[in-house]
PDB file of N, CA and C in Angstrom:
ATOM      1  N   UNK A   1      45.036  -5.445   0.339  1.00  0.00           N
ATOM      2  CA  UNK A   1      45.752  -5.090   1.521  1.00  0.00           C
ATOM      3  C   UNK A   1      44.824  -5.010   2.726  1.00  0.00           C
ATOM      4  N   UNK A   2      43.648  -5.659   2.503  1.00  0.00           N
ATOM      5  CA  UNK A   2      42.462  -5.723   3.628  1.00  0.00           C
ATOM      6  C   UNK A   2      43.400  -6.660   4.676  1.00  0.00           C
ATOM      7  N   UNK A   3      42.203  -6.753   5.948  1.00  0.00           N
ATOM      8  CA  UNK A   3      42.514  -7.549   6.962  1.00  0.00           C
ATOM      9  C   UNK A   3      41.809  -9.287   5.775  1.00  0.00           C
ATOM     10  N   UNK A   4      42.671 -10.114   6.342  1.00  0.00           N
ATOM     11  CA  UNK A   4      42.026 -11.446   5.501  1.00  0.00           C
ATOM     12  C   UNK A   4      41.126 -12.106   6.883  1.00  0.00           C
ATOM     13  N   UNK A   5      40.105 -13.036   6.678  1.00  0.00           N
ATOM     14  CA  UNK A   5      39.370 -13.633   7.507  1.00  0.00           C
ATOM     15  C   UNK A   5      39.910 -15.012   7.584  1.00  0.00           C
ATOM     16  N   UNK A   6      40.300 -15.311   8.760  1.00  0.00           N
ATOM     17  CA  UNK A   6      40.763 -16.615   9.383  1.00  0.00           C
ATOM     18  C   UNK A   6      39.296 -17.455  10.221  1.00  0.00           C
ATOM     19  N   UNK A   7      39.420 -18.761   9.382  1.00  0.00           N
ATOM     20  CA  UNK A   7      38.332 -19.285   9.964  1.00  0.00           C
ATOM     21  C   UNK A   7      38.785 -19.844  11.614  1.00  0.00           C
ATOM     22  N   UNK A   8      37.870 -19.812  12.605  1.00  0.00           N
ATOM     23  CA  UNK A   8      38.096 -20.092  13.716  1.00  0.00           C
ATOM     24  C   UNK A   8      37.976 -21.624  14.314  1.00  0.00           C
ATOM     25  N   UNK A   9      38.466 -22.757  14.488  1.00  0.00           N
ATOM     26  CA  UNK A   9      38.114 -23.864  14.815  1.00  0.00           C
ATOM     27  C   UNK A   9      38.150 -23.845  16.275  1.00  0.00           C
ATOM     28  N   UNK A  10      36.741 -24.785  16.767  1.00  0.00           N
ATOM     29  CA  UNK A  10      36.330 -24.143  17.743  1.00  0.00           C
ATOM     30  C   UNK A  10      35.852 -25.692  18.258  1.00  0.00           C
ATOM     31  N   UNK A  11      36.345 -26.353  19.928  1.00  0.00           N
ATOM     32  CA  UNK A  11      35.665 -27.491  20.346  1.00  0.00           C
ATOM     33  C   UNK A  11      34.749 -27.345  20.804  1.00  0.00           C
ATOM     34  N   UNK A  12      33.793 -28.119  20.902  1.00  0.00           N
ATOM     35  CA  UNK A  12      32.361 -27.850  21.768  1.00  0.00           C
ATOM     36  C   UNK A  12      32.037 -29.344  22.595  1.00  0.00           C
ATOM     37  N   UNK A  13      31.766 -29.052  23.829  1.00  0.00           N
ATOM     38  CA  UNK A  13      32.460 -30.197  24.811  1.00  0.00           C
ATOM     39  C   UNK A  13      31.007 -30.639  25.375  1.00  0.00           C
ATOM     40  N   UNK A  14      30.227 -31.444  25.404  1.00  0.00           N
ATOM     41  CA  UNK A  14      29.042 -31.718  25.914  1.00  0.00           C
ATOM     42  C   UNK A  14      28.612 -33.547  26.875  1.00  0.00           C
ATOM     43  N   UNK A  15      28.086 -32.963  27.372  1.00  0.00           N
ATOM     44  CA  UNK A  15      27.917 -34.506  28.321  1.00  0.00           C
ATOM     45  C   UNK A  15      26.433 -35.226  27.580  1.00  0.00           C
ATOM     46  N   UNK A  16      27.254 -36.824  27.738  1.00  0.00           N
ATOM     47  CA  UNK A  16      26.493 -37.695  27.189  1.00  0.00           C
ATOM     48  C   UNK A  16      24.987 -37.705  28.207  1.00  0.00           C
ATOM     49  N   UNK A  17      24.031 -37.572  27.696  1.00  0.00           N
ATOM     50  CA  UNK A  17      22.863 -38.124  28.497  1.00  0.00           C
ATOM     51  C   UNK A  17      22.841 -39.574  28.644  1.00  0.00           C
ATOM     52  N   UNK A  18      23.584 -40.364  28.463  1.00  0.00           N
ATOM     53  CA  UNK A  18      23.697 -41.797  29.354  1.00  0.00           C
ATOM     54  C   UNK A  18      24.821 -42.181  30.261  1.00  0.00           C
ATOM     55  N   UNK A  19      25.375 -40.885  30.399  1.00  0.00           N
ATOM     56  CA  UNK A  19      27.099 -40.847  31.248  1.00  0.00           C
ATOM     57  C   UNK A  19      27.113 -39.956  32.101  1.00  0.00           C
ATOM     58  N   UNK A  20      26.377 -40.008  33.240  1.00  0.00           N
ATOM     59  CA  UNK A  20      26.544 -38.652  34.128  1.00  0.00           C
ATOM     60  C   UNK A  20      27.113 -38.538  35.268  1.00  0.00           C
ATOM     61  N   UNK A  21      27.745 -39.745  34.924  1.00  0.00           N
ATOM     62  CA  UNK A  21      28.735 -39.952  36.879  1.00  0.00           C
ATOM     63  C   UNK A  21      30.162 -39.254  36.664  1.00  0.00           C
ATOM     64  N   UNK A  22      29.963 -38.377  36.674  1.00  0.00           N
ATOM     65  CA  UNK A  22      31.286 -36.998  36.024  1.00  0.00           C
ATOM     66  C   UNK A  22      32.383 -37.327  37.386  1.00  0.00           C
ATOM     67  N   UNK A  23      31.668 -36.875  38.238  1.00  0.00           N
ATOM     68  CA  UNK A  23      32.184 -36.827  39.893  1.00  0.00           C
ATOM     69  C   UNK A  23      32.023 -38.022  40.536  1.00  0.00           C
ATOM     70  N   UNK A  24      31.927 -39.041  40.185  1.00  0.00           N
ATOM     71  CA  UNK A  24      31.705 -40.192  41.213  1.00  0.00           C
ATOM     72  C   UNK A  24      32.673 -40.477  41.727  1.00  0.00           C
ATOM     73  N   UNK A  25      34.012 -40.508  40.823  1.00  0.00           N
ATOM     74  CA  UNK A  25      35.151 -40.881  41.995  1.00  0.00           C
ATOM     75  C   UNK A  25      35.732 -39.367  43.397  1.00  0.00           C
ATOM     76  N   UNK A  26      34.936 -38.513  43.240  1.00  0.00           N
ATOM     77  CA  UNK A  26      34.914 -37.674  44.304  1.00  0.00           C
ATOM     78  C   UNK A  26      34.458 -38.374  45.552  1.00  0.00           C
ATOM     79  N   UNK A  27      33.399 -38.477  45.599  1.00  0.00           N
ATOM     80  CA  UNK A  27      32.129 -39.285  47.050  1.00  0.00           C
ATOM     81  C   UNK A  27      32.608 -40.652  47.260  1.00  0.00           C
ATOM     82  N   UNK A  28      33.708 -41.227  46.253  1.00  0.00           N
ATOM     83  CA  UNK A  28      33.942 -42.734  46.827  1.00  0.00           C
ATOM     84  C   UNK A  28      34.744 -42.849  47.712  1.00  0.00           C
ATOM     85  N   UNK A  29      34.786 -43.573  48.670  1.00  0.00           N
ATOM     86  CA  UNK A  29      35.905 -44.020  50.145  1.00  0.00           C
ATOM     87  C   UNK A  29      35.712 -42.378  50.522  1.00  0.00           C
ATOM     88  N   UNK A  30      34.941 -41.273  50.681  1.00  0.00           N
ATOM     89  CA  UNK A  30      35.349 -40.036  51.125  1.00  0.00           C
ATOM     90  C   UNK A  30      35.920 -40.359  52.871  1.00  0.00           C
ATOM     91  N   UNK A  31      35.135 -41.181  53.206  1.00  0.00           N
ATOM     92  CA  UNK A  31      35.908 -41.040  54.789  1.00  0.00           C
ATOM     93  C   UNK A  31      37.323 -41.260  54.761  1.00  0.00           C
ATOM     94  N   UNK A  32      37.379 -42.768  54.148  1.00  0.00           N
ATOM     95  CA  UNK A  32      38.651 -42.845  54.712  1.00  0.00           C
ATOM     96  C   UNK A  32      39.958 -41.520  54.155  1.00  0.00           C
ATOM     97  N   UNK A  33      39.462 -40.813  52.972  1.00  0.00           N
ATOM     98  CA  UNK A  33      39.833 -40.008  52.236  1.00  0.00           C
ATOM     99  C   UNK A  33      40.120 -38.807  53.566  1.00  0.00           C
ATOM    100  N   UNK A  34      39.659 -38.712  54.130  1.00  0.00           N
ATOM    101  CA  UNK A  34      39.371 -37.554  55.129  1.00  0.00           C
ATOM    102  C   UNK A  34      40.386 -38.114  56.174  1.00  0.00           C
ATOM    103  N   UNK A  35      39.992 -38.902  57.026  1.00  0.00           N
ATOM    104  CA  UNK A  35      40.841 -39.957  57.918  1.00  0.00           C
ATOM    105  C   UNK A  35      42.479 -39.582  57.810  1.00  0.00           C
ATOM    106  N   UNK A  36      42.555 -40.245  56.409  1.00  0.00           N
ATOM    107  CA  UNK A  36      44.218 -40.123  55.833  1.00  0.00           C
ATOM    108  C   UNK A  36      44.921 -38.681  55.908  1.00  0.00           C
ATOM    109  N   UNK A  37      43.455 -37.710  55.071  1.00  0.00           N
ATOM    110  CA  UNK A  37      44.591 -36.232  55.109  1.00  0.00           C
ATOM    111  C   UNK A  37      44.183 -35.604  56.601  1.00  0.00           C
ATOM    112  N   UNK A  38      43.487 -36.106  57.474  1.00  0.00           N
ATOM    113  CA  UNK A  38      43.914 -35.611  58.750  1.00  0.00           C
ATOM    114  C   UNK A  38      44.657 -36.085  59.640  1.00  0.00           C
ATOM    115  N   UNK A  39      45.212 -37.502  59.514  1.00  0.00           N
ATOM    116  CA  UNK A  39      46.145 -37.863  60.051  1.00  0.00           C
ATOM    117  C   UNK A  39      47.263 -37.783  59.823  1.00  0.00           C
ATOM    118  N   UNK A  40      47.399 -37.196  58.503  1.00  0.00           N
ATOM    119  CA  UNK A  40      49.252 -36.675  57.978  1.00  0.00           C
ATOM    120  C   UNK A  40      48.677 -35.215  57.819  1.00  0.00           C
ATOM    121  N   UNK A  41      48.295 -34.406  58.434  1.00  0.00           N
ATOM    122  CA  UNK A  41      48.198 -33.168  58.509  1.00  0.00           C
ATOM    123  C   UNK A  41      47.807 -32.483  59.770  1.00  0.00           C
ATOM    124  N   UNK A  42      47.627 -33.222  60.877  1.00  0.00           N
ATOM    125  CA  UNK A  42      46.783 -32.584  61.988  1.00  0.00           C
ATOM    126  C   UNK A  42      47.718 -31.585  62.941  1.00  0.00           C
ATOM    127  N   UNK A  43      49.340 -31.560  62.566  1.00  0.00           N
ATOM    128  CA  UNK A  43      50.102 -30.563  63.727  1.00  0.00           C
ATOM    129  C   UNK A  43      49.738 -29.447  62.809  1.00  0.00           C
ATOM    130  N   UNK A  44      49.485 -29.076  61.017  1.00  0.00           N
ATOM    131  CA  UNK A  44      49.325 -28.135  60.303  1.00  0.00           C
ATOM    132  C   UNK A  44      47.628 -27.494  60.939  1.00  0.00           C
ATOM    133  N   UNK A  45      46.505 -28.624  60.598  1.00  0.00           N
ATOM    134  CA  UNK A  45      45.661 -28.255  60.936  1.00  0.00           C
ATOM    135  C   UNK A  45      45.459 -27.507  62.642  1.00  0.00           C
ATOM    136  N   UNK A  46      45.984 -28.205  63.488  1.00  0.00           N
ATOM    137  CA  UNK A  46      46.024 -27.178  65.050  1.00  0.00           C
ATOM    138  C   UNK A  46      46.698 -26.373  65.265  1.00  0.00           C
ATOM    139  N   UNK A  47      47.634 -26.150  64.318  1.00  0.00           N
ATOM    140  CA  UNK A  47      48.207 -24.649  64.392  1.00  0.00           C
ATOM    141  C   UNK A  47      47.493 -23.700  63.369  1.00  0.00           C
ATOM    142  N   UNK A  48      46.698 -24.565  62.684  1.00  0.00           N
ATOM    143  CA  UNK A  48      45.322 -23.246  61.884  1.00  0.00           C
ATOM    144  C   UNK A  48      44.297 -23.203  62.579  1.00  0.00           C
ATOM    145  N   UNK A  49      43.929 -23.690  63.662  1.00  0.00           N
ATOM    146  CA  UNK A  49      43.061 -23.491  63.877  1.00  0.00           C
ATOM    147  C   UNK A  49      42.372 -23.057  65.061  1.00  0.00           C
ATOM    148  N   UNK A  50      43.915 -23.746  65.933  1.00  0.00           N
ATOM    149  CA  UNK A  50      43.929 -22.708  67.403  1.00  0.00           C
ATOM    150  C   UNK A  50      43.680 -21.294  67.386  1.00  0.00           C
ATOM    151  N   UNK A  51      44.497 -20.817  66.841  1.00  0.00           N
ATOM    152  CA  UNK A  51      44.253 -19.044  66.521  1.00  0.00           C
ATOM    153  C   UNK A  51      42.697 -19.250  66.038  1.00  0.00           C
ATOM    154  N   UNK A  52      42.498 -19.306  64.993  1.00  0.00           N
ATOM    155  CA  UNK A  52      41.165 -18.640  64.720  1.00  0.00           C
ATOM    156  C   UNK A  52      39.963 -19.293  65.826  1.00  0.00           C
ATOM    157  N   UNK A  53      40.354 -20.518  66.368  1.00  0.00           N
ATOM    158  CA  UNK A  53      39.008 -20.541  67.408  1.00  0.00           C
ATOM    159  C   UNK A  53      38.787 -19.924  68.945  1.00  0.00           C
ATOM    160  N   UNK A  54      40.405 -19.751  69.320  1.00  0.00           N
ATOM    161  CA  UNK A  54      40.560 -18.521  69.742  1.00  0.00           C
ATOM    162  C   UNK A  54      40.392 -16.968  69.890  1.00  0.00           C
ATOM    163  N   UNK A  55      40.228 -16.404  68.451  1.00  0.00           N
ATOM    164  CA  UNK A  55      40.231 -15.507  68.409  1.00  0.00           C
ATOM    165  C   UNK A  55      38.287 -15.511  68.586  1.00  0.00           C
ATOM    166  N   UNK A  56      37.766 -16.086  67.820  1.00  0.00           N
ATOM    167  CA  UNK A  56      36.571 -16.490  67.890  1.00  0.00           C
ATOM    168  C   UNK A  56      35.715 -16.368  69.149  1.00  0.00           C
ATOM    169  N   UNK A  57      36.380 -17.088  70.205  1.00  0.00           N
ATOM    170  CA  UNK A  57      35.857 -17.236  71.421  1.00  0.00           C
ATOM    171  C   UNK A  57      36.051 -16.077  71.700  1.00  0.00           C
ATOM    172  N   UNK A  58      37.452 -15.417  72.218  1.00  0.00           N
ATOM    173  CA  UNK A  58      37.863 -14.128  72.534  1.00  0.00           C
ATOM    174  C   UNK A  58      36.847 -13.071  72.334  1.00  0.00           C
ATOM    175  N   UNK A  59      36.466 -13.162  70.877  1.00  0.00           N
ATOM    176  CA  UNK A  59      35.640 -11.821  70.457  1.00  0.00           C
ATOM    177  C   UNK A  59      34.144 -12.309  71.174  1.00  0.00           C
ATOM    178  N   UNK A  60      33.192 -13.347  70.770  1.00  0.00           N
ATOM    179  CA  UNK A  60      32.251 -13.865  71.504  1.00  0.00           C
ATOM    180  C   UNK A  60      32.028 -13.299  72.816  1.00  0.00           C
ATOM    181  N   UNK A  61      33.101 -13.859  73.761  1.00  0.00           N
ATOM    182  CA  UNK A  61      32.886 -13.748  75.129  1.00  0.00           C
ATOM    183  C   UNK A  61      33.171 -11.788  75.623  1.00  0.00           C
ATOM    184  N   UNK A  62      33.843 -10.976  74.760  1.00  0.00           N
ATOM    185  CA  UNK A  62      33.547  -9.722  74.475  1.00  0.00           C
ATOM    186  C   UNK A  62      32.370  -8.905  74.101  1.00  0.00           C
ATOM    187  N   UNK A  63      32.181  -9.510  73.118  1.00  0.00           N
ATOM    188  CA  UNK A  63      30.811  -9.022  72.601  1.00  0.00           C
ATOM    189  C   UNK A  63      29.649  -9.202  73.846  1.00  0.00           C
ATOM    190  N   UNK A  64      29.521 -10.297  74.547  1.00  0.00           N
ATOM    191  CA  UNK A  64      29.022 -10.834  75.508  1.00  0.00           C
ATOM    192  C   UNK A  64      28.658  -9.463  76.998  1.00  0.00           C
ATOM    193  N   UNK A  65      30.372  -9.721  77.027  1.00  0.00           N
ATOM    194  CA  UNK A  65      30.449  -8.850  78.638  1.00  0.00           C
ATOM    195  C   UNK A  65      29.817  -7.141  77.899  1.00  0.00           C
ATOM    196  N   UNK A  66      30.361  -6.573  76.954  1.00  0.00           N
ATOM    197  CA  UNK A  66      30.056  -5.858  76.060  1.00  0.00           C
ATOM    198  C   UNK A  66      28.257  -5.429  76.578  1.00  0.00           C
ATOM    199  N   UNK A  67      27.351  -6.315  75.701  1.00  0.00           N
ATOM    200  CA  UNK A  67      26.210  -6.162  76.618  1.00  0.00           C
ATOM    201  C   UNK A  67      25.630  -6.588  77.940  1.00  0.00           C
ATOM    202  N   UNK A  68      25.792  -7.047  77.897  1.00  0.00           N
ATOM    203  CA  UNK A  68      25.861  -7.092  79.879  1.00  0.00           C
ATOM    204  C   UNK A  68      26.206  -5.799  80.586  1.00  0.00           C
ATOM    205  N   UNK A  69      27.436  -5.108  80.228  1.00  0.00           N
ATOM    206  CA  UNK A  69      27.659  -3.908  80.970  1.00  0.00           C
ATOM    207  C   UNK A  69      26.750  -2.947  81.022  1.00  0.00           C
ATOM    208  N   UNK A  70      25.887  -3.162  79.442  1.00  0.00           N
ATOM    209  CA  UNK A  70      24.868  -2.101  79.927  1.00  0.00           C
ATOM    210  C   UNK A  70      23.903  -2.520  80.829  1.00  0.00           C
ATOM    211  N   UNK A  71      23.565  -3.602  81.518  1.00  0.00           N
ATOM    212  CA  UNK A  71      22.752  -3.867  82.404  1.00  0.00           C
ATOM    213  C   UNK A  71      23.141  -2.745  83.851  1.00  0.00           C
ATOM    214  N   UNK A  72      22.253  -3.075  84.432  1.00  0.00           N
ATOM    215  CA  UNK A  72      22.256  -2.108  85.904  1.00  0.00           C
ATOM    216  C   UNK A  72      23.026  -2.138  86.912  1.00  0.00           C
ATOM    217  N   UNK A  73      24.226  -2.093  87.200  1.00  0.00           N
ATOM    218  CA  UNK A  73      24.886  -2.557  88.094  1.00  0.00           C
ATOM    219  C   UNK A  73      26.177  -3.777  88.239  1.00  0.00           C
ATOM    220  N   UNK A  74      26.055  -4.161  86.471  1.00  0.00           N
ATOM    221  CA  UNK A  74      26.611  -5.292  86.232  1.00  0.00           C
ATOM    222  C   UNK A  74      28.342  -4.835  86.442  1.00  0.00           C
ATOM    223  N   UNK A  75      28.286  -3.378  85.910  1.00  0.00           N
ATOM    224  CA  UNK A  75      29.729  -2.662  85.781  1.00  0.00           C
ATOM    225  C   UNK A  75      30.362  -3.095  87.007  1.00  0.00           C
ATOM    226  N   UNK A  76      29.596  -2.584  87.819  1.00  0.00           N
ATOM    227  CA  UNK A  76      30.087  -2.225  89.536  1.00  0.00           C
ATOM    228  C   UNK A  76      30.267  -3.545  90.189  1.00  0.00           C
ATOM    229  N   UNK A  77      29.544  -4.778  89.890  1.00  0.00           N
ATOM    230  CA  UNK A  77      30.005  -6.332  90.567  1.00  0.00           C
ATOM    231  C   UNK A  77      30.802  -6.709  89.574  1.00  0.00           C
ATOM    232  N   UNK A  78      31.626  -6.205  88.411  1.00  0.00           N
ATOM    233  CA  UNK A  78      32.797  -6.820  87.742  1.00  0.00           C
ATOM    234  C   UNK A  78      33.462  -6.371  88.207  1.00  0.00           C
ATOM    235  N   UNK A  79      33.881  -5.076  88.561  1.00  0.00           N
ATOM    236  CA  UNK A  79      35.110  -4.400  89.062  1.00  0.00           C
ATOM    237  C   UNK A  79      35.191  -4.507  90.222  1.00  0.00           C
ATOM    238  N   UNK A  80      34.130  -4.798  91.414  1.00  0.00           N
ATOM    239  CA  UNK A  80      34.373  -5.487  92.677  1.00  0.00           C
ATOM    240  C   UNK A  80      34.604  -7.128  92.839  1.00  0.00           C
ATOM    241  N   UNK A  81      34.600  -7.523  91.817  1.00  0.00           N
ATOM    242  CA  UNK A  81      34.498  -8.943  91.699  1.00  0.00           C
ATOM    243  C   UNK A  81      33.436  -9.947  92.580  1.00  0.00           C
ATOM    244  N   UNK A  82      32.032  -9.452  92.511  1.00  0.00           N
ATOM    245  CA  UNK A  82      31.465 -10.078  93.224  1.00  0.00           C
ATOM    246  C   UNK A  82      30.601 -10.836  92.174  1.00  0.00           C
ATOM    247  N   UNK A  83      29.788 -11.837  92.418  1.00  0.00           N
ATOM    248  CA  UNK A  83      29.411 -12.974  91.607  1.00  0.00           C
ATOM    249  C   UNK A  83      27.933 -11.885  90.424  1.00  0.00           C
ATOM    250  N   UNK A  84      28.234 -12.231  89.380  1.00  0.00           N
ATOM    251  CA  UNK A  84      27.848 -11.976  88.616  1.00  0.00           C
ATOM    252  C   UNK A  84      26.172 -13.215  87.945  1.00  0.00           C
ATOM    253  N   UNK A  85      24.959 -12.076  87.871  1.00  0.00           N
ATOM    254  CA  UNK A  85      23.868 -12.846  88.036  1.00  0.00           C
ATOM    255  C   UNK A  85      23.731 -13.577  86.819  1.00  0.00           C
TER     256      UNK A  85
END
């Protein structure tokens, strides 16, 4: 009334050392590969990507004025709007 032992069959998957182009049809025609899915995808792609390069810039040019304000005087010619050095 023990547990019985089941033998386990088991594959073991190994690459030939005279066959190593696993991925080659990845890197072949890649341009035109690229070409194709951006030309039947590009209203998807600029609506992904407006926002985030947007937001991107947005924060950038923040971070930016951000330090600058601590400069000497920089506060006082933004809020008068006079030309900034």
């Amino acid at each position: 009334m023990g547990k019985q032992i089941v033998p386990v069959k088991s594959v073991v998957y190994a690459l030939s050392p005279f066959q190593q182009k696993i991925m080659a049809g990845l890197w072949k025609d890649l341009p035109t590969k690229i070409h194709h899915k951006v030309s039947e995808n590009w209203i998807s792609a600029t609506l992904l990507l407006a926002p985030l390069v947007g937001t991107y810039t947005y924060v950038q040019n923040y971070l930016e004025k951000e330090k600058l304000a601590h400069r000497k005087g920089y506060l006082w010619r933004v809020l008068t709007n006079n030309e900034v050095v």
